[in-house]
PDB file of N, CA and C in Angstrom:
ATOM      1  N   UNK A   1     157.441 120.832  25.173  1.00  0.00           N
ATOM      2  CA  UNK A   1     158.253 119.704  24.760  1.00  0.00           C
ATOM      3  C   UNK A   1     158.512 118.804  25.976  1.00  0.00           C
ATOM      4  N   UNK A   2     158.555 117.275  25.532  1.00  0.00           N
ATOM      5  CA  UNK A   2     158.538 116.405  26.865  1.00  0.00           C
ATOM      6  C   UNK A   2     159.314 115.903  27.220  1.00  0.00           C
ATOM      7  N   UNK A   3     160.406 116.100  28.235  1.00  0.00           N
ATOM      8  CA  UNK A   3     162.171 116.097  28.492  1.00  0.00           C
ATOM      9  C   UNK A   3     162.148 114.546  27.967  1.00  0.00           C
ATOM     10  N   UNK A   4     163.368 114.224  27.565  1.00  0.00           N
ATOM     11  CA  UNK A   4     163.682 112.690  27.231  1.00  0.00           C
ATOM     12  C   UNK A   4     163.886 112.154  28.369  1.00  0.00           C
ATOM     13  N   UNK A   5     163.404 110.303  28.332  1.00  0.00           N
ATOM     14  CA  UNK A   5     163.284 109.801  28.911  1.00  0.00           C
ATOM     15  C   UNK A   5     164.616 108.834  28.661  1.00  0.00           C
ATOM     16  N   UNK A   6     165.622 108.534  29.149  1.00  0.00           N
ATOM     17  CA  UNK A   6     166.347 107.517  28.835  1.00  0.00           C
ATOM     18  C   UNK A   6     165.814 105.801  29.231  1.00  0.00           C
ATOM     19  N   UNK A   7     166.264 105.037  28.274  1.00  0.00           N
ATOM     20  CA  UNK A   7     165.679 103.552  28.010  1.00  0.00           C
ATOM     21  C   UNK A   7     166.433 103.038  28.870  1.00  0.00           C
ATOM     22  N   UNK A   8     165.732 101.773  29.829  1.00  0.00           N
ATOM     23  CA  UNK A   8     166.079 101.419  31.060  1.00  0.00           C
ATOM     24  C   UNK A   8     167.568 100.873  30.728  1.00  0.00           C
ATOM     25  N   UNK A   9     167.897  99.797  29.105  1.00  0.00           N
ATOM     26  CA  UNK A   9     169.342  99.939  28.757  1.00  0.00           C
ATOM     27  C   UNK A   9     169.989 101.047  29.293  1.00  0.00           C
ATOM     28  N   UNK A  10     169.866 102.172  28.376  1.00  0.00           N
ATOM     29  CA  UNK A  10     170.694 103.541  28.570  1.00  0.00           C
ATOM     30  C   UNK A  10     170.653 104.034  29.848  1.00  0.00           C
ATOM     31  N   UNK A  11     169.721 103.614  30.922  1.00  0.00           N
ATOM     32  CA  UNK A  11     169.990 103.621  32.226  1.00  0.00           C
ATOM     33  C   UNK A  11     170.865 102.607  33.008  1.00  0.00           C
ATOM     34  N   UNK A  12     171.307 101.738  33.109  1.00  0.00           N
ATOM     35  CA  UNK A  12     171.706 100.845  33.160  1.00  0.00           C
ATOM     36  C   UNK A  12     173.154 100.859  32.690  1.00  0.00           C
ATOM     37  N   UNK A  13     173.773 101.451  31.503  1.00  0.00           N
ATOM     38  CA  UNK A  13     174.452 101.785  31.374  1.00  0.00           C
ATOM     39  C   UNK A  13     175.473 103.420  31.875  1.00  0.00           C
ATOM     40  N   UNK A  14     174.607 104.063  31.958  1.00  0.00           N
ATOM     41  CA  UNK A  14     175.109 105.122  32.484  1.00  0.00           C
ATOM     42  C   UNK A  14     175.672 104.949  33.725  1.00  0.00           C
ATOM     43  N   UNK A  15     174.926 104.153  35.152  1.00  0.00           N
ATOM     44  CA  UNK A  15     174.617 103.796  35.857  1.00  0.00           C
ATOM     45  C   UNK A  15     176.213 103.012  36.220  1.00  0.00           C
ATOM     46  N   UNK A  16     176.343 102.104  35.665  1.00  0.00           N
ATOM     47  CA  UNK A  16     177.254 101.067  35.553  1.00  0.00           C
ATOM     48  C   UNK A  16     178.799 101.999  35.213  1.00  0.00           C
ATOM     49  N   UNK A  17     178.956 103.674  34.575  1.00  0.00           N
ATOM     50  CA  UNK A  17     179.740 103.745  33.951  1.00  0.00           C
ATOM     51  C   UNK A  17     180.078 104.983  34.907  1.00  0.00           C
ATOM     52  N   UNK A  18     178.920 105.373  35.737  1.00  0.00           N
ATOM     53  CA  UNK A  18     179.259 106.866  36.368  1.00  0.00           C
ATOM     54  C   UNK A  18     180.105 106.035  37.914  1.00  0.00           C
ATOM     55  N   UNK A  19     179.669 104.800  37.807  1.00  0.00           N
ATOM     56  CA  UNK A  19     180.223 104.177  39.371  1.00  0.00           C
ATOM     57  C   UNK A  19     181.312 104.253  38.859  1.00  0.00           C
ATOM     58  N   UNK A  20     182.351 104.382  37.306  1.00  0.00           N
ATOM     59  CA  UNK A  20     183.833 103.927  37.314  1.00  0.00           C
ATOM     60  C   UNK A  20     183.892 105.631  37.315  1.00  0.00           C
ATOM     61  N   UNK A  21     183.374 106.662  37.412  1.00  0.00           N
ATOM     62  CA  UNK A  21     183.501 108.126  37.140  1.00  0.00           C
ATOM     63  C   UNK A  21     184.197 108.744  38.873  1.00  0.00           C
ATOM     64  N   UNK A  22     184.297 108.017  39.611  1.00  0.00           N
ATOM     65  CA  UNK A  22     185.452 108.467  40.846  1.00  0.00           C
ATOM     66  C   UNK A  22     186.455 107.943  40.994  1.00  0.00           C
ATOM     67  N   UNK A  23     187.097 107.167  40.266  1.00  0.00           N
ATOM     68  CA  UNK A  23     188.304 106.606  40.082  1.00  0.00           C
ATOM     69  C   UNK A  23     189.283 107.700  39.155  1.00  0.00           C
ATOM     70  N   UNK A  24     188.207 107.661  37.588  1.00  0.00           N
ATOM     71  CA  UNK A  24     188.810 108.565  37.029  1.00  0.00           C
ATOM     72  C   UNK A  24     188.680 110.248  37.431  1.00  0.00           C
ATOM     73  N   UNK A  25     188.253 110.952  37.869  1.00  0.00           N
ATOM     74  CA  UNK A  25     187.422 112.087  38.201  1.00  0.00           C
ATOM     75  C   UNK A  25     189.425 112.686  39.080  1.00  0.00           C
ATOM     76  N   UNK A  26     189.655 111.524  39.886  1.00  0.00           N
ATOM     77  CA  UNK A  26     190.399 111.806  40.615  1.00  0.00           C
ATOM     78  C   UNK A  26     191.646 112.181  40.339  1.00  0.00           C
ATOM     79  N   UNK A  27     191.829 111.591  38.721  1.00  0.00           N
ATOM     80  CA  UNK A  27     193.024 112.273  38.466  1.00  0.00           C
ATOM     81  C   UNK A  27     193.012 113.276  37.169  1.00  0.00           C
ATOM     82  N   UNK A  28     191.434 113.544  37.320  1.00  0.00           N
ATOM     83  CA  UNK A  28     191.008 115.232  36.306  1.00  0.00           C
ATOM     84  C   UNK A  28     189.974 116.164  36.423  1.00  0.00           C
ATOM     85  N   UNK A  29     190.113 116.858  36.133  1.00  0.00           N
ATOM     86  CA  UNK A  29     189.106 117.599  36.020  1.00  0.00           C
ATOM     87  C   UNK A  29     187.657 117.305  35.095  1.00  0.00           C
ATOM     88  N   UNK A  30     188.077 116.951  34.016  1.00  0.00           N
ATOM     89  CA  UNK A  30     187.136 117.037  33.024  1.00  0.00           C
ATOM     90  C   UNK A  30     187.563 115.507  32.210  1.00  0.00           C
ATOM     91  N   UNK A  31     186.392 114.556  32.490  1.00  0.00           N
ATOM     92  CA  UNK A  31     186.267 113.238  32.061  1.00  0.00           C
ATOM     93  C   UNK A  31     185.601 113.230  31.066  1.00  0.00           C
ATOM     94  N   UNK A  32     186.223 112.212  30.134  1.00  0.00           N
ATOM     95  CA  UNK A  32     185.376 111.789  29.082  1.00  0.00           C
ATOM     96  C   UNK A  32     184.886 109.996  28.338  1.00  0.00           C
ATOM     97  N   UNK A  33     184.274 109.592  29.138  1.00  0.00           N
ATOM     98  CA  UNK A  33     184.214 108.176  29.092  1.00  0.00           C
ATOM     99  C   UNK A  33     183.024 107.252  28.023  1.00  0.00           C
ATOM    100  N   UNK A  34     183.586 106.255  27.460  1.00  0.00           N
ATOM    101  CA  UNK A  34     182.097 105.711  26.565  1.00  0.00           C
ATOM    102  C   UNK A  34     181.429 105.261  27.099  1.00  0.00           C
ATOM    103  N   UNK A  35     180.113 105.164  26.819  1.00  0.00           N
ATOM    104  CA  UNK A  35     179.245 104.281  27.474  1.00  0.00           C
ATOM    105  C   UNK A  35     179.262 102.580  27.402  1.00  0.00           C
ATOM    106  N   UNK A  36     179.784 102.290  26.187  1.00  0.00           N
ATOM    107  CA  UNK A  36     180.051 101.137  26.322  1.00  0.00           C
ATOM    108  C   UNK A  36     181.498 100.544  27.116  1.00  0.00           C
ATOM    109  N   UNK A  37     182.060 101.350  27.518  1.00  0.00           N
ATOM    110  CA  UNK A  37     183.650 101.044  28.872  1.00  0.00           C
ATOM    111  C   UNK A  37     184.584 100.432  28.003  1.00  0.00           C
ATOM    112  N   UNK A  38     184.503 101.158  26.009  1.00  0.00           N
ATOM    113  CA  UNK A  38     185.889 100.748  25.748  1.00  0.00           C
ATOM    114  C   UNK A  38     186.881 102.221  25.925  1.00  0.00           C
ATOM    115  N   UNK A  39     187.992 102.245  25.962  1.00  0.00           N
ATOM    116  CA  UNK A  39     188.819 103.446  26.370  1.00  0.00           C
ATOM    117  C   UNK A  39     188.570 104.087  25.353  1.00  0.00           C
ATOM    118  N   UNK A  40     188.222 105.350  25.179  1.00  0.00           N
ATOM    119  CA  UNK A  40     187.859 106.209  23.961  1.00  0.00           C
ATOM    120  C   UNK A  40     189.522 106.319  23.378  1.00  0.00           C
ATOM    121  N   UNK A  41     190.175 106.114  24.366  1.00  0.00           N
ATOM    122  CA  UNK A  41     191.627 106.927  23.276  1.00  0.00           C
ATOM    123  C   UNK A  41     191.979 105.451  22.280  1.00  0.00           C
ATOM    124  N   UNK A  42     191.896 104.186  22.444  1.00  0.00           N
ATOM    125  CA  UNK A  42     192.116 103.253  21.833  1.00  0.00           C
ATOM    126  C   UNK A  42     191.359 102.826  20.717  1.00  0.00           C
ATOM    127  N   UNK A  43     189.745 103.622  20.578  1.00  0.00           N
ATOM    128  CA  UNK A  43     189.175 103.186  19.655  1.00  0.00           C
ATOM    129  C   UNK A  43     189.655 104.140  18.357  1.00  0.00           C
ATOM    130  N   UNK A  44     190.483 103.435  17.843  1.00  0.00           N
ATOM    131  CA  UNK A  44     190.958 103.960  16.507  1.00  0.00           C
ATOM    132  C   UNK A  44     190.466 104.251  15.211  1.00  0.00           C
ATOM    133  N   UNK A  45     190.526 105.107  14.659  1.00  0.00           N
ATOM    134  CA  UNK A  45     189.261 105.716  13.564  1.00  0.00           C
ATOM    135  C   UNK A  45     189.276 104.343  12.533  1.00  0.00           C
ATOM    136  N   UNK A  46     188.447 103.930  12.190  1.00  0.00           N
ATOM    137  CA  UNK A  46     188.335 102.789  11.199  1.00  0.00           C
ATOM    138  C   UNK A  46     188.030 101.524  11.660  1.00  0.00           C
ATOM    139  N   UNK A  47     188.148 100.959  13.120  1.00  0.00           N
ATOM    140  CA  UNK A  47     188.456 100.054  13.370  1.00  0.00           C
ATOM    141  C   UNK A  47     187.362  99.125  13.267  1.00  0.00           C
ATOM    142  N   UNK A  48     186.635  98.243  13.669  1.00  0.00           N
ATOM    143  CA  UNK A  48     185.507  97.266  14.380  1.00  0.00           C
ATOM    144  C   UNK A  48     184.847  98.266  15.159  1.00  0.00           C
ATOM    145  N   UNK A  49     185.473  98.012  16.130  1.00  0.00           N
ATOM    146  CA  UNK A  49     185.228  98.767  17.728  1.00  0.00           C
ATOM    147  C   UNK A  49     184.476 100.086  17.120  1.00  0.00           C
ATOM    148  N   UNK A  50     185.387 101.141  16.507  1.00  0.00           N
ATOM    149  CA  UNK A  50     185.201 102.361  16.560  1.00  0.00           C
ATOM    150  C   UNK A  50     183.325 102.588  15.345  1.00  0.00           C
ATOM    151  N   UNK A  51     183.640 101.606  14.613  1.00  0.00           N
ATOM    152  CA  UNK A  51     182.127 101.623  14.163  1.00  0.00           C
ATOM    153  C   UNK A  51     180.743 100.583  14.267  1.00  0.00           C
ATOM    154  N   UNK A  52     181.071  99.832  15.822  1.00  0.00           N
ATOM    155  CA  UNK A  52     179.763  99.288  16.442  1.00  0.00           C
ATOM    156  C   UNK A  52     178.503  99.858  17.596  1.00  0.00           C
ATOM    157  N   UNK A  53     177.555  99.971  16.874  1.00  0.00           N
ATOM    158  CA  UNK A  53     176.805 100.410  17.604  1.00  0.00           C
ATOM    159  C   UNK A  53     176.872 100.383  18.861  1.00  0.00           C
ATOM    160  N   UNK A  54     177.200 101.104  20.060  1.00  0.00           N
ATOM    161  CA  UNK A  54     177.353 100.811  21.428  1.00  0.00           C
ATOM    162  C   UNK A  54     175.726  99.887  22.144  1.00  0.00           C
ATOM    163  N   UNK A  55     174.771 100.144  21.574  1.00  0.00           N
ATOM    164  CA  UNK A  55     173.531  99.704  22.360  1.00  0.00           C
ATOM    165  C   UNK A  55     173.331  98.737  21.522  1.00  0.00           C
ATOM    166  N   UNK A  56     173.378  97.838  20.279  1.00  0.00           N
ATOM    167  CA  UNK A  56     173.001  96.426  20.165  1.00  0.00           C
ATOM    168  C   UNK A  56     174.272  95.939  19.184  1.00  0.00           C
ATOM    169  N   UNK A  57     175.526  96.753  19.462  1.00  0.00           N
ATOM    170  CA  UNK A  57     177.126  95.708  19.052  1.00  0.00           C
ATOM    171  C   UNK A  57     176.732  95.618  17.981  1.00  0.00           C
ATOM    172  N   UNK A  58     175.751  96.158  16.800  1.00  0.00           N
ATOM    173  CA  UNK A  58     175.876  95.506  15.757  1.00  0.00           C
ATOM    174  C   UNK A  58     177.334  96.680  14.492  1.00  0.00           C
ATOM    175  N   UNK A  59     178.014  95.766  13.581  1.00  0.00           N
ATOM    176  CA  UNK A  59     178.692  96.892  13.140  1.00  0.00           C
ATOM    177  C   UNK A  59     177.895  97.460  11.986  1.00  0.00           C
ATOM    178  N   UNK A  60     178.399  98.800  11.824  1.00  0.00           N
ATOM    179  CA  UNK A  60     178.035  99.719  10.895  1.00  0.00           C
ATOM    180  C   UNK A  60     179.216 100.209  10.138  1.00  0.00           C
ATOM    181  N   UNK A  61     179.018  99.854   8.808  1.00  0.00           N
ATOM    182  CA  UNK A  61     180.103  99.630   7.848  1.00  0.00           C
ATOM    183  C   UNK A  61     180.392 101.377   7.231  1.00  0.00           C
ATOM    184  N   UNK A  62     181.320 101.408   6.728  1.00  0.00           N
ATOM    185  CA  UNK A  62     181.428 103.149   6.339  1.00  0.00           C
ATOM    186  C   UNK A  62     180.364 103.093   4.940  1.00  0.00           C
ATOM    187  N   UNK A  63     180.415 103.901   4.925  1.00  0.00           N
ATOM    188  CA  UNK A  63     178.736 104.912   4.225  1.00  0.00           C
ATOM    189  C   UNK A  63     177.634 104.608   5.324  1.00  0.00           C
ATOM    190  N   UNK A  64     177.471 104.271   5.712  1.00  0.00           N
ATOM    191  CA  UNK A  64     175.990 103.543   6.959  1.00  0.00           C
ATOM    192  C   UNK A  64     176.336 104.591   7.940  1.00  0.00           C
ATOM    193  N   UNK A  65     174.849 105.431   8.282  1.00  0.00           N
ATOM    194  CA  UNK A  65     175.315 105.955   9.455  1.00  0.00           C
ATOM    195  C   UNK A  65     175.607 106.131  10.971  1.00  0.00           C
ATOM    196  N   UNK A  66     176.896 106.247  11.494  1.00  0.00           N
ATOM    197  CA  UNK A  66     176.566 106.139  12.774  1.00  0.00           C
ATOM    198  C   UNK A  66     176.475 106.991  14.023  1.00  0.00           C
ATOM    199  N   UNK A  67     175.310 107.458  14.537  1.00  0.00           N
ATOM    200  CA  UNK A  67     175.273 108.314  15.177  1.00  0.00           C
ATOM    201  C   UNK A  67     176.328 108.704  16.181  1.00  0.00           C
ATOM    202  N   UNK A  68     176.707 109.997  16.690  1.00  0.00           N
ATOM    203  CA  UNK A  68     177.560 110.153  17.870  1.00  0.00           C
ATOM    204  C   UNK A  68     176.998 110.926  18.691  1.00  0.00           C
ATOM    205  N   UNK A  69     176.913 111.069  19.969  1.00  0.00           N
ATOM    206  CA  UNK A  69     176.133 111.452  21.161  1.00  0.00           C
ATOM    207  C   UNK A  69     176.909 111.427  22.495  1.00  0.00           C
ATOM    208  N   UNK A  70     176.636 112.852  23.454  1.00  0.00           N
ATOM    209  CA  UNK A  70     177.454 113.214  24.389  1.00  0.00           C
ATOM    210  C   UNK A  70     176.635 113.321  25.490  1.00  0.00           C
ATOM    211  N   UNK A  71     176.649 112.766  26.623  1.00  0.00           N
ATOM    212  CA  UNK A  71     175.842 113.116  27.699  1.00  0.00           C
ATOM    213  C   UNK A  71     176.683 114.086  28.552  1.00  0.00           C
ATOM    214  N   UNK A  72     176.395 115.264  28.549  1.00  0.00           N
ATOM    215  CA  UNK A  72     177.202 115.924  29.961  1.00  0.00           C
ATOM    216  C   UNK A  72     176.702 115.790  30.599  1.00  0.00           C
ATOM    217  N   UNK A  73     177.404 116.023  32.492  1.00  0.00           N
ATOM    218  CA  UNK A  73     177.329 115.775  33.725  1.00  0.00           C
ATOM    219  C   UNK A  73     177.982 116.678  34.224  1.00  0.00           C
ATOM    220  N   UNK A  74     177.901 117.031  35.094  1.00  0.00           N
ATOM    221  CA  UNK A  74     178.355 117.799  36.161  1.00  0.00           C
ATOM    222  C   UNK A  74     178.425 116.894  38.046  1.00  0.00           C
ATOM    223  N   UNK A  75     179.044 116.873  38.205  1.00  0.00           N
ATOM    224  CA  UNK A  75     179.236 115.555  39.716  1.00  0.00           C
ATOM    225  C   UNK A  75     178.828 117.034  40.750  1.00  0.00           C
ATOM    226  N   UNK A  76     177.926 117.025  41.680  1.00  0.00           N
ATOM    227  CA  UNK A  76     177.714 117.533  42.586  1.00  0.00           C
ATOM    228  C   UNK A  76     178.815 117.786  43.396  1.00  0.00           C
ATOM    229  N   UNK A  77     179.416 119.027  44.229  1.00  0.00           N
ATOM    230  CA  UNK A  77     180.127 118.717  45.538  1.00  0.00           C
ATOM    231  C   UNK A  77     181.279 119.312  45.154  1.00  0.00           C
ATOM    232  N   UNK A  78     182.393 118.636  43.555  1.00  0.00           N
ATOM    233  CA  UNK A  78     183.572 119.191  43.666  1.00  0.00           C
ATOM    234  C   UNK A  78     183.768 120.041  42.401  1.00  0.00           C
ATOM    235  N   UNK A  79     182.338 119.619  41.530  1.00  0.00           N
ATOM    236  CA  UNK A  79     182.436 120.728  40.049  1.00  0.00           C
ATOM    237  C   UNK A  79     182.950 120.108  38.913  1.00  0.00           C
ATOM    238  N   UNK A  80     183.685 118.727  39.309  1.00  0.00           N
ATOM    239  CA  UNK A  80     184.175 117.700  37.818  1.00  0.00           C
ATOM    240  C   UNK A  80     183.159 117.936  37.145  1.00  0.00           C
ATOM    241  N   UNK A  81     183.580 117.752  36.150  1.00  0.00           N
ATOM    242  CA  UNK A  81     183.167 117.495  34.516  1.00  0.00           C
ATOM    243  C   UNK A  81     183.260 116.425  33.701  1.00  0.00           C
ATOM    244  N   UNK A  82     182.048 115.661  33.534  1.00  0.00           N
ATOM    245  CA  UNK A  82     182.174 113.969  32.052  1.00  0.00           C
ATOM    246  C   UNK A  82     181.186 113.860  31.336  1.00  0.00           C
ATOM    247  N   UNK A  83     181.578 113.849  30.196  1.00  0.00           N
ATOM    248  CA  UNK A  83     181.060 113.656  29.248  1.00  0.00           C
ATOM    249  C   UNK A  83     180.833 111.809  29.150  1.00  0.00           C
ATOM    250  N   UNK A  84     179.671 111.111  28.455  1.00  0.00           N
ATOM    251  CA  UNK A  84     179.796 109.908  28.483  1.00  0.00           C
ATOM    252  C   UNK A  84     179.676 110.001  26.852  1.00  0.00           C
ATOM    253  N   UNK A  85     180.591 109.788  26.017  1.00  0.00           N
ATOM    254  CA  UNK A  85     180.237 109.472  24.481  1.00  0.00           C
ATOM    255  C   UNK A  85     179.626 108.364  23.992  1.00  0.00           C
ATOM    256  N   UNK A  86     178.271 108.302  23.293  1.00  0.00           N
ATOM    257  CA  UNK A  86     178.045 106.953  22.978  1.00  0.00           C
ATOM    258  C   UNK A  86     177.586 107.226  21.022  1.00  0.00           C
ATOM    259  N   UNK A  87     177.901 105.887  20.625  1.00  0.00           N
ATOM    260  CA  UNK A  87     177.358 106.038  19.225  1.00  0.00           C
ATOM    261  C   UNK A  87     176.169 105.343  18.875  1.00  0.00           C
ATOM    262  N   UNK A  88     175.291 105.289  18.740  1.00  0.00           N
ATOM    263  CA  UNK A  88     174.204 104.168  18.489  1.00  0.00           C
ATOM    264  C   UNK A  88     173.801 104.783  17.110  1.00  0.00           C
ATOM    265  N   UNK A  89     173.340 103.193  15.617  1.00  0.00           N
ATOM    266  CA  UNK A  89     173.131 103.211  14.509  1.00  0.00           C
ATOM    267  C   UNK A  89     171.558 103.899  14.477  1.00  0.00           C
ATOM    268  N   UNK A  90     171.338 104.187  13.840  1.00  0.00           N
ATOM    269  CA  UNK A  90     169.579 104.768  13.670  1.00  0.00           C
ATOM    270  C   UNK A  90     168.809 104.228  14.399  1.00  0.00           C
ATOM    271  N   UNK A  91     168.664 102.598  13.751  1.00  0.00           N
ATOM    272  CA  UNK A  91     167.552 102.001  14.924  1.00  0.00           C
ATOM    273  C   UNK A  91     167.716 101.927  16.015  1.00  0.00           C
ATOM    274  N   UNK A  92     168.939 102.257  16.895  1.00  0.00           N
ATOM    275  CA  UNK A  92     168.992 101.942  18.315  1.00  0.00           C
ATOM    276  C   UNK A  92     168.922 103.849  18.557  1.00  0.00           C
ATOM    277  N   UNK A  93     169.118 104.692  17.812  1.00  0.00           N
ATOM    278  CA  UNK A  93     169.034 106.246  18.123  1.00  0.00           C
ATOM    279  C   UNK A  93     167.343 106.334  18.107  1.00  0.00           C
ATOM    280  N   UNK A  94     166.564 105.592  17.422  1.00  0.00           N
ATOM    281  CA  UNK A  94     165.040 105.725  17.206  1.00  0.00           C
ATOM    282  C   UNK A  94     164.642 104.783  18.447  1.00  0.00           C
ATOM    283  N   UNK A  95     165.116 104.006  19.101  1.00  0.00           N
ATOM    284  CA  UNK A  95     164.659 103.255  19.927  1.00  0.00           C
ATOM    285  C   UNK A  95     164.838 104.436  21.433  1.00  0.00           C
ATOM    286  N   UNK A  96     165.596 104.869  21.113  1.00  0.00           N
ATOM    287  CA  UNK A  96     166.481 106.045  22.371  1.00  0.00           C
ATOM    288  C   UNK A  96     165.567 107.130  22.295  1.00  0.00           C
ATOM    289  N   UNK A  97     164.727 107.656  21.315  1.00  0.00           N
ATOM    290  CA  UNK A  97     163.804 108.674  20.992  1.00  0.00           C
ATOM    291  C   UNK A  97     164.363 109.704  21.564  1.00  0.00           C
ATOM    292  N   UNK A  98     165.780 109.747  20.605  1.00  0.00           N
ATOM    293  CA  UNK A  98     166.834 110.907  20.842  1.00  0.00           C
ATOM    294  C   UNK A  98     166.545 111.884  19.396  1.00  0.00           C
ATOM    295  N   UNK A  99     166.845 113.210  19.934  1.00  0.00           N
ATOM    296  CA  UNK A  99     166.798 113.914  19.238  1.00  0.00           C
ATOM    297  C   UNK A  99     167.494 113.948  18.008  1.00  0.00           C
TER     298      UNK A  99
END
């Protein structure tokens, strides 16, 4: 099997989101941040926010599905822990040639 490749987007984003991951890191142990940099605790079940595709903003209305997806990490050196949560709709999960 041929390890996944993340899409230069989803690089780019990670990228952009692990540089804000020592700010927070510092006041936990175990981070959990979106990939798109809205505060996970504010996106409220139902909202806009909480059902737009993170990789092309488009919304996905309830019955439509929307994927949810966790990248763990491990930070070298002190042993933190983050998760990056992202949701992307089918076509952007088929574009991701995620499992």
């Amino acid at each position: 099997m041929t390890p996944w490749e993340p899409s230069a987007w989803m690089r780019e984003a990670i990228a952009r989101r692990v540089h804000e991951l020592d700010d927070a890191a510092a006041v936990a142990d175990v981070v959990v941040m979106t990939l798109s940099g809205e505060d996970w605790r504010e996106l409220a079940e139902g909202t806009p926010e909480d059902r737009t595709c993170d990789r092309c903003r488009v919304y996905v209305p309830p019955g439509r599905l929307l994927w949810l997806g966790a990248l763990p990490m491990l930070r070298p050196g002190d042993g933190k822990r983050a998760a990056l949560v992202f949701a992307p709709r089918s076509s952007c999960k088929a574009a991701e040639v995620l499992p």
